[in-house]
C-alpha atoms as a PDB file:
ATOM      1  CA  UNK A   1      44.727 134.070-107.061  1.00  0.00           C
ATOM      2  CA  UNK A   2      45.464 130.477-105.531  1.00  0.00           C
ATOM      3  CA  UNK A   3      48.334 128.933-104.039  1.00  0.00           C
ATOM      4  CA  UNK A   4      49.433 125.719-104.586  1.00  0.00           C
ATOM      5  CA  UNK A   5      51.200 124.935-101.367  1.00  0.00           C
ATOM      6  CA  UNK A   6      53.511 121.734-102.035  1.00  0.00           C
ATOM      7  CA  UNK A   7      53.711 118.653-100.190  1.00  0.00           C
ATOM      8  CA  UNK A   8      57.312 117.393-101.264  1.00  0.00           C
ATOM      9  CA  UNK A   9      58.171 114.976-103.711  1.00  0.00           C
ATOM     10  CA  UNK A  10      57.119 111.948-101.926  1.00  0.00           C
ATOM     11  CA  UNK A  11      57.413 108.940-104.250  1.00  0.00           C
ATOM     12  CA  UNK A  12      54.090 106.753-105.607  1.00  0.00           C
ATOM     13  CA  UNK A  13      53.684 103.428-103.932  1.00  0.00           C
ATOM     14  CA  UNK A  14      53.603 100.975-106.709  1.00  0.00           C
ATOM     15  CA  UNK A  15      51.452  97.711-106.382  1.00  0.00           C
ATOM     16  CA  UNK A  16      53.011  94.454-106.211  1.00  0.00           C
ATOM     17  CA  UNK A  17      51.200  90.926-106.713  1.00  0.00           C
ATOM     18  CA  UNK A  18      52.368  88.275-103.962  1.00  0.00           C
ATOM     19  CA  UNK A  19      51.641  84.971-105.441  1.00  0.00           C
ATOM     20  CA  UNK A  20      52.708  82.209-103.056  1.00  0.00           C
ATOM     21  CA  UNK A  21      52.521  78.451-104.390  1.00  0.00           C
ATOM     22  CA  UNK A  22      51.568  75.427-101.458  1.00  0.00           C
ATOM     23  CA  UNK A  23      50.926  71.423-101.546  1.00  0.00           C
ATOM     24  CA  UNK A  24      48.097  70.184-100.537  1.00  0.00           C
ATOM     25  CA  UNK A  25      46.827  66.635-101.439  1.00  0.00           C
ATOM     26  CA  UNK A  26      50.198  65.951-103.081  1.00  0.00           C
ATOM     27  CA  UNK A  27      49.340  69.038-105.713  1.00  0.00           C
ATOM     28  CA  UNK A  28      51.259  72.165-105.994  1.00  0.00           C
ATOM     29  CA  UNK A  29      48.868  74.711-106.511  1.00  0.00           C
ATOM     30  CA  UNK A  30      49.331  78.372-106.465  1.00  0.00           C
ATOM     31  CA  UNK A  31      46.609  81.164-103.931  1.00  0.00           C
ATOM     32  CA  UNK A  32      44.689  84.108-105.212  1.00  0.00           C
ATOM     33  CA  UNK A  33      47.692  87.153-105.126  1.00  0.00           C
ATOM     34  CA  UNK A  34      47.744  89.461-102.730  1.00  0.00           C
ATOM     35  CA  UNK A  35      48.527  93.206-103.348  1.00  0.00           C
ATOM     36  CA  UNK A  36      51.826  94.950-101.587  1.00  0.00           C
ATOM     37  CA  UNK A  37      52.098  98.441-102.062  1.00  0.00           C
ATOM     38  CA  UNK A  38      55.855  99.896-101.695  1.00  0.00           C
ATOM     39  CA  UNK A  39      57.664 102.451-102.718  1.00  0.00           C
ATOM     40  CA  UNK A  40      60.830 100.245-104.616  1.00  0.00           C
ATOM     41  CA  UNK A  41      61.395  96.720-105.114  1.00  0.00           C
ATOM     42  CA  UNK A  42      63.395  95.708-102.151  1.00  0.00           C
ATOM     43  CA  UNK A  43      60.615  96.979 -99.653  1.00  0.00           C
ATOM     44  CA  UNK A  44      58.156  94.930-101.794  1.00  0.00           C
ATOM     45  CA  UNK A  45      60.682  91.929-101.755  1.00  0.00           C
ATOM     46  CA  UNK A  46      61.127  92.071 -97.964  1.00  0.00           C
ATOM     47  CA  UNK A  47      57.194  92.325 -97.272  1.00  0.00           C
ATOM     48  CA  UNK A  48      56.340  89.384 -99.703  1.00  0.00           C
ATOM     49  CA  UNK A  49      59.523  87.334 -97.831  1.00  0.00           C
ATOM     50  CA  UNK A  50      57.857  88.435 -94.457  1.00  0.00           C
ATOM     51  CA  UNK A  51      54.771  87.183 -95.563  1.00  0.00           C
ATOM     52  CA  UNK A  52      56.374  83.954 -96.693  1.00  0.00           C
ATOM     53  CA  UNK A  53      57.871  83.225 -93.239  1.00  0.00           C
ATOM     54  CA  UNK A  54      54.834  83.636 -91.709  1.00  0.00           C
ATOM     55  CA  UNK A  55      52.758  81.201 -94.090  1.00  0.00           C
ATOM     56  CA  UNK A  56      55.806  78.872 -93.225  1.00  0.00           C
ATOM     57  CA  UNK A  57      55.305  79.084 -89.730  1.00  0.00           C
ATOM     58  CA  UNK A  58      51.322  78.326 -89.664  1.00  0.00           C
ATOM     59  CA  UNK A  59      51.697  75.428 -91.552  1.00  0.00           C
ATOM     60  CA  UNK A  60      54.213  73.841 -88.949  1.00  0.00           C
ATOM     61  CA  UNK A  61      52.015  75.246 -86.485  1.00  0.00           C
ATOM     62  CA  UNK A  62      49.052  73.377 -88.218  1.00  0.00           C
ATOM     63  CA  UNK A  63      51.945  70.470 -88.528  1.00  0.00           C
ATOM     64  CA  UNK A  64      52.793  69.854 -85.520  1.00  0.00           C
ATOM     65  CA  UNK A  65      49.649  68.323 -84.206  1.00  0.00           C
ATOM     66  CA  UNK A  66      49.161  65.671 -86.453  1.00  0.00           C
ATOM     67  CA  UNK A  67      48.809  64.085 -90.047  1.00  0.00           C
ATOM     68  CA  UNK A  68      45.218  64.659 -90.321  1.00  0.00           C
ATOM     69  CA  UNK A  69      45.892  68.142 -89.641  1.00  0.00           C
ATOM     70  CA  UNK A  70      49.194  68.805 -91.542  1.00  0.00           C
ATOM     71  CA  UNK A  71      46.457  67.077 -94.693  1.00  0.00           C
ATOM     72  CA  UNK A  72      44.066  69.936 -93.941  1.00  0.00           C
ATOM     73  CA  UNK A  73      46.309  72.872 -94.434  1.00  0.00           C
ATOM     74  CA  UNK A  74      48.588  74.219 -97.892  1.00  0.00           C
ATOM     75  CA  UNK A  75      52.242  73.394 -97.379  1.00  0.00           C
ATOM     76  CA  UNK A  76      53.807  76.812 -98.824  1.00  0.00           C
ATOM     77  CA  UNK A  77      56.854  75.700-100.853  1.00  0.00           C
ATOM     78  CA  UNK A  78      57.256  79.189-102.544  1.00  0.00           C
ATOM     79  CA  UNK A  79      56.978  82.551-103.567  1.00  0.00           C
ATOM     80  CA  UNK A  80      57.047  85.134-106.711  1.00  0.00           C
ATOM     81  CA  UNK A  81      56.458  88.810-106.770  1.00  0.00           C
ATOM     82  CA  UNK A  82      55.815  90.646-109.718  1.00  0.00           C
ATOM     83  CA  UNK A  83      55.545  94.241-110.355  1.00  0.00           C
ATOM     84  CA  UNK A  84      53.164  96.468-112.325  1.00  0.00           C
ATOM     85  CA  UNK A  85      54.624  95.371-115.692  1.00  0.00           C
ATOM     86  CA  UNK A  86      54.327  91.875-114.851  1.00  0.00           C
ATOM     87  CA  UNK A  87      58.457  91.436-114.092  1.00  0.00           C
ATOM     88  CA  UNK A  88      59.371  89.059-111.543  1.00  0.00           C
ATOM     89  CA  UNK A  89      61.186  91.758-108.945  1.00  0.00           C
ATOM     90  CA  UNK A  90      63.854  88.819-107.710  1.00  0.00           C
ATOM     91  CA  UNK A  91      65.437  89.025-111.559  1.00  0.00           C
ATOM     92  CA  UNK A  92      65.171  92.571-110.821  1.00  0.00           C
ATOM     93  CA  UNK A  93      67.385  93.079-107.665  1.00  0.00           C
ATOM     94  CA  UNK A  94      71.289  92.612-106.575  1.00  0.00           C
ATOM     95  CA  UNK A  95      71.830  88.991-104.990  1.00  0.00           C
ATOM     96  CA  UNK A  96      73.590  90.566-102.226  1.00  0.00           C
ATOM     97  CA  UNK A  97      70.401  92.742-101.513  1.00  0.00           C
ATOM     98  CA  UNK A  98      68.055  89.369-101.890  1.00  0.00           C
ATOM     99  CA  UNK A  99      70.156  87.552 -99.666  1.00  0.00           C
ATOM    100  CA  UNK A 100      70.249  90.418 -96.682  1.00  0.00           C
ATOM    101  CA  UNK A 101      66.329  90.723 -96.961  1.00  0.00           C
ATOM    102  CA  UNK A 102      66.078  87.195 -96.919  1.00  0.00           C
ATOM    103  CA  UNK A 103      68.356  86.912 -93.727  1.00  0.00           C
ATOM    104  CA  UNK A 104      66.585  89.642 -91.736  1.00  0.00           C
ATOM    105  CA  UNK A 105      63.241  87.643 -92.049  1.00  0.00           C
ATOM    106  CA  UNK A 106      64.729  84.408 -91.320  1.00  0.00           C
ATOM    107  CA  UNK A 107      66.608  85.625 -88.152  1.00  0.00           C
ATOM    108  CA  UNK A 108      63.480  87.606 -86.887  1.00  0.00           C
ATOM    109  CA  UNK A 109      61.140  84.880 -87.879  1.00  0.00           C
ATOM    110  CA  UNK A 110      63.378  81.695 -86.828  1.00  0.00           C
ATOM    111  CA  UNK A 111      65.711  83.303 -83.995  1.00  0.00           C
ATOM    112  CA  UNK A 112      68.659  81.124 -83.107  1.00  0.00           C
ATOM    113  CA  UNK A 113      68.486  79.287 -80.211  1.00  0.00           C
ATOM    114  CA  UNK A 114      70.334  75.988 -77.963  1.00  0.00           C
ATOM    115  CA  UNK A 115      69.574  72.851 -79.859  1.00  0.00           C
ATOM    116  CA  UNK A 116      70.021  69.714 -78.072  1.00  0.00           C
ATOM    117  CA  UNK A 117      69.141  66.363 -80.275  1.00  0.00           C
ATOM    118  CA  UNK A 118      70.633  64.243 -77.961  1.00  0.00           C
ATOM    119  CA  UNK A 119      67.398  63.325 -76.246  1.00  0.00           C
ATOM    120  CA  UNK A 120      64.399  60.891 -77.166  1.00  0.00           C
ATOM    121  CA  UNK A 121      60.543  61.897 -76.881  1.00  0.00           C
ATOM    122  CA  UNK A 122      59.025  60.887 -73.622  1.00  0.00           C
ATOM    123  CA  UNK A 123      57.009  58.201 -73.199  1.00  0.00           C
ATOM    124  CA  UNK A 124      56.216  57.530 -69.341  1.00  0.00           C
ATOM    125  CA  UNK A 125      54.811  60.153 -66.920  1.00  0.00           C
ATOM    126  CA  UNK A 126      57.776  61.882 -65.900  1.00  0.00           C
ATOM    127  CA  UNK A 127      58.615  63.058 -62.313  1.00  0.00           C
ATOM    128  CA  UNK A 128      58.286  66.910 -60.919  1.00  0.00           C
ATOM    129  CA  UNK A 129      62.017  65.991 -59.377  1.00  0.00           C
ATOM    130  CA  UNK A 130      63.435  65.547 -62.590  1.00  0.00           C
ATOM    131  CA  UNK A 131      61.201  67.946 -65.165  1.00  0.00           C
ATOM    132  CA  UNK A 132      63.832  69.482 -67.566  1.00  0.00           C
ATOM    133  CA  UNK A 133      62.845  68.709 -70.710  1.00  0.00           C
ATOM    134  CA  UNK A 134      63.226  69.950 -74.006  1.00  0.00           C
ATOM    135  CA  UNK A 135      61.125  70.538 -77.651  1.00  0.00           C
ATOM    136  CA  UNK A 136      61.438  67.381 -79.449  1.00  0.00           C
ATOM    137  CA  UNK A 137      60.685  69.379 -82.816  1.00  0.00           C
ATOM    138  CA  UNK A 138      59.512  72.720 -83.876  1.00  0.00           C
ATOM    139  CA  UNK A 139      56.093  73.403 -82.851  1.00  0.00           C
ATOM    140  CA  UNK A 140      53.817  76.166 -80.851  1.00  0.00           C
ATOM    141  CA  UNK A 141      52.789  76.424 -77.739  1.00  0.00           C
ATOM    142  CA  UNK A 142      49.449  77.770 -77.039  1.00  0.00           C
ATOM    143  CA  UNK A 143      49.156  80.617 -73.638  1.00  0.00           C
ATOM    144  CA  UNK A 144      46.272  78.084 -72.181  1.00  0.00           C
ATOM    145  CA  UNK A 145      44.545  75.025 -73.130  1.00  0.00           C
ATOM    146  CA  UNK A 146      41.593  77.053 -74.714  1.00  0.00           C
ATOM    147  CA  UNK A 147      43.474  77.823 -77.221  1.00  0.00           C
ATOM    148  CA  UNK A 148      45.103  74.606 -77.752  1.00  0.00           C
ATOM    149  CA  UNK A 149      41.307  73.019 -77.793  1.00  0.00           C
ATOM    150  CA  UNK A 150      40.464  75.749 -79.848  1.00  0.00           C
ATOM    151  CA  UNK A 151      43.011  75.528 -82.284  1.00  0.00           C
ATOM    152  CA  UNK A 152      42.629  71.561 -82.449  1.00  0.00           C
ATOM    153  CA  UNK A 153      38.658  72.471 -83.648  1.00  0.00           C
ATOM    154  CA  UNK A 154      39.313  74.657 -85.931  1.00  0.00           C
ATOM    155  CA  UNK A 155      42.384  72.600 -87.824  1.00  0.00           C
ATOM    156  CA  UNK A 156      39.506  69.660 -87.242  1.00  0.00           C
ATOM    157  CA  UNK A 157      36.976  71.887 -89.062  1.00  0.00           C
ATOM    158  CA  UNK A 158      39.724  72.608 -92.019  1.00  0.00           C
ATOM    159  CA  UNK A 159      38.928  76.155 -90.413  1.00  0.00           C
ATOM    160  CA  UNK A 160      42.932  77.708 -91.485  1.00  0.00           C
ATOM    161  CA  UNK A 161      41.583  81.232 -91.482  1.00  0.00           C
ATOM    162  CA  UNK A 162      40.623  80.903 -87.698  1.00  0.00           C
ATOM    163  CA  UNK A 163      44.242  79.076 -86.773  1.00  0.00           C
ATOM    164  CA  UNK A 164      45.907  82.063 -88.407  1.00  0.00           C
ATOM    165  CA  UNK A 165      44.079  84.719 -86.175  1.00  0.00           C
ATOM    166  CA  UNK A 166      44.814  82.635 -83.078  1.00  0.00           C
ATOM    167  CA  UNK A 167      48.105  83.513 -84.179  1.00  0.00           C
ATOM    168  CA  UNK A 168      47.949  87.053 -85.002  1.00  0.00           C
ATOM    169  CA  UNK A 169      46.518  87.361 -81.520  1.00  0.00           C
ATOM    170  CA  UNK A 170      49.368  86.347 -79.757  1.00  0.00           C
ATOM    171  CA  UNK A 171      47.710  83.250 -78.525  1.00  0.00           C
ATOM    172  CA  UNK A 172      50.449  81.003 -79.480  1.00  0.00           C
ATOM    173  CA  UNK A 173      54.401  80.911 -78.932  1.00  0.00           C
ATOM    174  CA  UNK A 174      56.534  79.263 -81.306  1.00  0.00           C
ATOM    175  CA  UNK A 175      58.785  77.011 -79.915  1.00  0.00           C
ATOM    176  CA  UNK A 176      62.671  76.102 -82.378  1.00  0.00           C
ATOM    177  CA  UNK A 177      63.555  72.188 -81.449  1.00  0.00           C
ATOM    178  CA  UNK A 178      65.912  72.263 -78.577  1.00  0.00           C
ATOM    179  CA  UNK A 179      64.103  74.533 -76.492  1.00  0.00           C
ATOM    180  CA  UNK A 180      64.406  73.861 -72.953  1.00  0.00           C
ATOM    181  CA  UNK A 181      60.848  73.485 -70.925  1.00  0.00           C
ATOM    182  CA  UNK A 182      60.008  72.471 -67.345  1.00  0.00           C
ATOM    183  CA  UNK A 183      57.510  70.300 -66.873  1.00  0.00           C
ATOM    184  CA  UNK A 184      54.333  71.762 -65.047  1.00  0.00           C
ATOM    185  CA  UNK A 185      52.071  69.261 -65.679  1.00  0.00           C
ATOM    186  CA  UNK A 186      52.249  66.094 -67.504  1.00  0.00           C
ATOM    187  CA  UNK A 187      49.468  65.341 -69.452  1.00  0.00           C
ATOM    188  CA  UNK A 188      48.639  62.077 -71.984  1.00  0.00           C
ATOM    189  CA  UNK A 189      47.825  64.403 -74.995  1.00  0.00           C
ATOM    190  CA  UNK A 190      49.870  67.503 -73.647  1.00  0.00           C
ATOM    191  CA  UNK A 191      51.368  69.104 -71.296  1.00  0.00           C
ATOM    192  CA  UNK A 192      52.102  72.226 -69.438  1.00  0.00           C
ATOM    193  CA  UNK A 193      55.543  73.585 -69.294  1.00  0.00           C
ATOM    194  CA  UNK A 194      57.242  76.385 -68.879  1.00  0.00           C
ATOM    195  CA  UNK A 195      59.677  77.570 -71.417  1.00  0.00           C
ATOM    196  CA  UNK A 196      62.893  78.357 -69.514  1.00  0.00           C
ATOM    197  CA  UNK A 197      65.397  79.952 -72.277  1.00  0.00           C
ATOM    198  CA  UNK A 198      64.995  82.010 -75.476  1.00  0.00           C
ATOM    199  CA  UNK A 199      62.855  85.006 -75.815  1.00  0.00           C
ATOM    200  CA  UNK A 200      60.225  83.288 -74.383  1.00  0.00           C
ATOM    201  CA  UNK A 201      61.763  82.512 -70.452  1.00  0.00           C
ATOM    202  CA  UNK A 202      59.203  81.938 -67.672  1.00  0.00           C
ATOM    203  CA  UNK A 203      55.961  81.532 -70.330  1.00  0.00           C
ATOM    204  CA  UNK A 204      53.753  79.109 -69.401  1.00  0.00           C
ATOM    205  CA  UNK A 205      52.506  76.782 -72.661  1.00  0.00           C
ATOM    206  CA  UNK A 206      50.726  73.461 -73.400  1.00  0.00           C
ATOM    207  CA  UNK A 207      52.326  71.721 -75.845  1.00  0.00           C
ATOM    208  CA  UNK A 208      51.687  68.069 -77.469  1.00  0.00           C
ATOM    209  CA  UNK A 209      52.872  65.303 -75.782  1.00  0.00           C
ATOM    210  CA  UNK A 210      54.721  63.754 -78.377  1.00  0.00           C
ATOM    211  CA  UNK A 211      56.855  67.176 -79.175  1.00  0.00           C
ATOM    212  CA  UNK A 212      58.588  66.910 -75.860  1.00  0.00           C
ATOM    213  CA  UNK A 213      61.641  64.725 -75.586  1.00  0.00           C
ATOM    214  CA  UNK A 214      63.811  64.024 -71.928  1.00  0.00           C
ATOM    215  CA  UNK A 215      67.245  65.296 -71.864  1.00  0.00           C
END
C-alpha cells in the first residue's frame, strides 16, 4: 500500500509578464518582458514597481554624467503587468492597495532626505577650510574612482548591462539633491567627498564636478 504524505495546500505561483516602455532617440519603445512569478496580483504588482524604481534609478545614474551618456541609455517612462490571461493586473487591484505598493517602493527606493536648493554649482577650486558642500542634483557616487572610470567606459561603450552590475554590486551610492558632502578632494572632472547625512554618513564617494553645488 502507499502513502501519500501531504505537503499543505501551498498556492501555485502564477507567471506575470513585466513589460516596461523607455525613450531612447526621442522614440518610445517598449523591452522584451520579463517573467515574475507570485502567488497573487499585489506581490506581482509590487515586484514589477520594484523593478521599475530600479530601471529609474540607472538611467539617472547613466544621466548624471552627461548628454552623450543620458543618449546611450532607455529613459523608462513606464510600466504594465499582465497576467496569464493577458489582463492588465493594475485594472485588477483596489487603488488604495496600488497606491501603498507604490509608496513602499518609492520610500525605500527614493528615501527622504534635507534638501537645500539654495546653493549654486561650484565653479572655482574650493578651500579644505570651508568644504561643506552639497549634491547639486540627484546622481551616484561611485566607492572609488575605478568604478567611476569604469562606469564612464562602459556608458562610453553603450555597455548598460555592465553599468547595471556595477550597481547590483554595491559599487555605487545614490546620492537625493540636497545631500550634504565634505569635500576631500577637489578635482576638475570630480571629486572626492564624503557624504555626511542620510543613510549613507561617513562614505567616501567621487562624484562629478558639476553635481556639487556650495552652500
Amino acid at each position: 500500500m502507499f502513502v501519500i504524505v501531504g505537503c499543505g495546500n501551498q498556492p501555485e505561483p502564477s507567471v506575470y509578464l513585466y513589460f516596461e516602455t523607455e525613450i531612447r532617440d526621442k522614440k518610445e519603445k517598449e523591452i522584451a518582458p520579463k517573467e515574475i512569478l507570485a502567488i497573487n496580483d499585489s506581490i506581482a504588482y509590487d515586484e514589477a514597481y520594484a523593478k521599475y524604481c530600479i530601471s529609474r534609478k540607472v538611467y539617472t545614474e547613466i544621466a548624471s554624467l552627461g548628454k552623450e551618456a543620458a543618449n546611450s541609455a532607455g529613459k523608462p517612462v513606464s510600466f504594465k503587468l499582465l497576467d496569464e490571461m493577458g489582463n492588465d493586473v493594475r485594472s485588477t487591484l483596489a487603488e488604495s492597495t496600488i497606491l501603498a505598493i507604490e509608496s513602499r517602493n518609492e520610500k525605500s527606493f527614493n528615501p527622504d532626505e534635507p534638501s537645500n536648493t539654495n546653493y549654486s554649482p561650484n565653479t572655482t577650486s574650493p578651500s579644505k577650510s570651508n568644504s561643506t558642500f552639497y549634491i547639486s542634483r540627484e546622481c551616484y557616487g561611485a566607492k572609488s574612482k575605478d568604478a567611476l572610470n569604469a562606469l564612464v567606459r562602459h556608458l562610453s561603450n553603450n555597455d548598460i548591462s555592465s553599468a547595471k552590475r556595477q550597481l547590483s554590486r554595491g559599487e555605487l551610492i545614490p546620492l537625493n539633491e540636497g545631500t550634504a558632502v565634505e569635500m576631500v578632494n577637489y578635482g576638475s572632472a570630480n571629486c572626492k567627498v564624503e557624504i555626511v547625512e542620510g543613510l549613507y554618513s561617513g562614505e567616501i564617494v567621487f562624484v562629478i564636478t558639476e553635481f556639487i553645488g556650495k552652500r
